[in-house]
Protein backbone atom coordinates (compact mmCIF):
# COMPACT_ATOMS: atom_id res chain seq x y z
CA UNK A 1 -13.89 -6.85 26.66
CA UNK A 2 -16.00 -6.06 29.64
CA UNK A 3 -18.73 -4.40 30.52
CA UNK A 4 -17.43 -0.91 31.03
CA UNK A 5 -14.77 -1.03 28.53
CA UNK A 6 -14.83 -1.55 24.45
CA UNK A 7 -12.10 -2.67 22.54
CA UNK A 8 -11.77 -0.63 19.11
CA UNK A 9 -10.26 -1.42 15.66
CA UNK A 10 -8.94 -0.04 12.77
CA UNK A 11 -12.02 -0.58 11.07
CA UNK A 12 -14.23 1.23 13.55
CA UNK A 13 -11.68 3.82 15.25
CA UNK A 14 -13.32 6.80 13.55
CA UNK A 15 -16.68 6.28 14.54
CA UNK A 16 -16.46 5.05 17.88
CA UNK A 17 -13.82 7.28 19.04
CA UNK A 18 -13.01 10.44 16.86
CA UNK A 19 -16.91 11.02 16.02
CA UNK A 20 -17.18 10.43 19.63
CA UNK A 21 -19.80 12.96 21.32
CA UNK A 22 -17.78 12.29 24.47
CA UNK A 23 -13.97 12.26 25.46
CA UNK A 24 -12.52 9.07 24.54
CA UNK A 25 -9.65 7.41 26.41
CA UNK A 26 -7.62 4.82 24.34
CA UNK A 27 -5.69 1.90 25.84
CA UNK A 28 -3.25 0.81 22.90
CA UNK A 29 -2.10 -2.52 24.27
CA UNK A 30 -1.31 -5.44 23.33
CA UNK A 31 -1.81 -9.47 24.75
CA UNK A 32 1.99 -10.32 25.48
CA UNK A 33 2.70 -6.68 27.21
CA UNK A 34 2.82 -7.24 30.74
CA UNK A 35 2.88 -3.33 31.50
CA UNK A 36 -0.25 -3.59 29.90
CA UNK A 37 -1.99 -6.57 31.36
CA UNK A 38 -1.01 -5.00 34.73
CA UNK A 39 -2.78 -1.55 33.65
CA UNK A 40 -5.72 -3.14 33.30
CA UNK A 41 -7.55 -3.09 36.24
CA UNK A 42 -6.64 0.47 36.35
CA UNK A 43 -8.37 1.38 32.91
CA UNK A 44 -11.25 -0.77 34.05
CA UNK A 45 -11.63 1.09 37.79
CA UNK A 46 -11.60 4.30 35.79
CA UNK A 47 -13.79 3.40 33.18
CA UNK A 48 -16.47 2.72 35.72
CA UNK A 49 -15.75 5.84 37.51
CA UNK A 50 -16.42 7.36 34.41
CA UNK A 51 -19.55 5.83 32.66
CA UNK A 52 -21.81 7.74 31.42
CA UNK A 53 -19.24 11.22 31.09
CA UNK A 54 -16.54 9.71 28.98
CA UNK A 55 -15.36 6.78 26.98
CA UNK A 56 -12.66 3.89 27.66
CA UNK A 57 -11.46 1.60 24.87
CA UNK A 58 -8.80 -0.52 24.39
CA UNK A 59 -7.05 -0.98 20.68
CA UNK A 60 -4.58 -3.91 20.57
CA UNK A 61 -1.80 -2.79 18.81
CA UNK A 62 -0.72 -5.76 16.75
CA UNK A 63 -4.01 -6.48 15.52
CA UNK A 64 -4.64 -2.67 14.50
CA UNK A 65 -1.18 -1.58 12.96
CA UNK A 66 -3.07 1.11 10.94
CA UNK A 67 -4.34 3.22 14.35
CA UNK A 68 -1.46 2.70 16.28
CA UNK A 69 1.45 3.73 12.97
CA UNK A 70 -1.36 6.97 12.69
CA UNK A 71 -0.66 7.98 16.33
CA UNK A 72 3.14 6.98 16.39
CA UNK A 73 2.84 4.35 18.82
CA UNK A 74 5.93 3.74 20.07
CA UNK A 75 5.87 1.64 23.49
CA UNK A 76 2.49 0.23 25.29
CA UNK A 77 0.75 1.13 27.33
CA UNK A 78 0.21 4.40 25.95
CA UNK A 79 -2.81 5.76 26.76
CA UNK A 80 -4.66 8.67 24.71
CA UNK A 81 -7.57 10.79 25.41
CA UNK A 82 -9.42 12.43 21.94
CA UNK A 83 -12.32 14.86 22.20
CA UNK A 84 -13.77 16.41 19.17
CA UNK A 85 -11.62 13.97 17.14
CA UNK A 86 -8.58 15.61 18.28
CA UNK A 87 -6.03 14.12 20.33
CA UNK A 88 -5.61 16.25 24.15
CA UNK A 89 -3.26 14.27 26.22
CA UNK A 90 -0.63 11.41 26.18
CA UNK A 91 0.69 8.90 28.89
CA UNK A 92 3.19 6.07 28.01
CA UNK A 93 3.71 3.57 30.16
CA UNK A 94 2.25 2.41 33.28
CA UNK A 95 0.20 5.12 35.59
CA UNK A 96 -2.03 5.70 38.20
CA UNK A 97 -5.72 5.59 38.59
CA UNK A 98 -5.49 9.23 39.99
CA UNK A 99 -3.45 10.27 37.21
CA UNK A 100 -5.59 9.14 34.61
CA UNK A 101 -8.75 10.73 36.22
CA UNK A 102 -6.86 13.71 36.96
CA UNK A 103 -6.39 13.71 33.23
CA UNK A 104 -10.04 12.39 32.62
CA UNK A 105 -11.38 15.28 34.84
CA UNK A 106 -10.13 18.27 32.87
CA UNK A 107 -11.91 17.08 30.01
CA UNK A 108 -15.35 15.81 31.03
CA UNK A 109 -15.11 18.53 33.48
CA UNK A 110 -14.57 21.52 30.52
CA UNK A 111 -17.32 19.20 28.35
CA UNK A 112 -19.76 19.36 30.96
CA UNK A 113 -19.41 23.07 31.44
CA UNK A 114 -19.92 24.02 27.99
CA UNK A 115 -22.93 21.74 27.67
CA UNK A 116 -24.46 24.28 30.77
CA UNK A 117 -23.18 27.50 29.73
């Protein structure tokens, strides 16, 4: 996809985002969405932001109908952030950059503080 974010399938959703050491923010989307197509540069500003604390991936929704029936996808974008394989937090539809790191920062932020208590 690029080179700060990874798209996902059903085939390797477990691994790559629920065995995940780090939070995980998932992009369902899909090609003829242009909610989603407009997100983009969004996900991709905060996925840079982000390297090296957390995970962004993208998951097109009509090639992976297994992931996105599993997490009762209902309208794209929807956005999802897992850590420790368990869903945290939910955004449908379009957002901001500082909403998503807002979101973002709770989690790598609580991560980060366990890993120096």
């Amino acid at each position: 996809m690029s080179e700060y974010v990874n798209e996902v399938s059903d085939q390797n959703f477990d691994k790559d985002v629920l065995q995940s050491e780090k939070p995980v923010l998932v992009d369902f989307w899909a090609q003829w969405c242009a909610p989603c197509r407009m997100l983009a540069p969004t996900v991709e500003a905060v996925a840079e932001k982000y390297q090296g604390k957390a995970a962004v991936v993208k998951l097109n929704v009509d090639d992976n109908p297994f992931v996105s029936q599993k997490y009762g996808i209902k309208g794209i974008p929807t956005l999802i952030l897992f850590k420790g394989g368990k869903e945290e937090e939910r955004v449908v539809g379009a957002t901001s950059k500082e909403a998503i790191a807002r979101m973002l920062d709770k989690h790598v932020n609580a991560a980060s503080g366990v890993a120096n208590a």
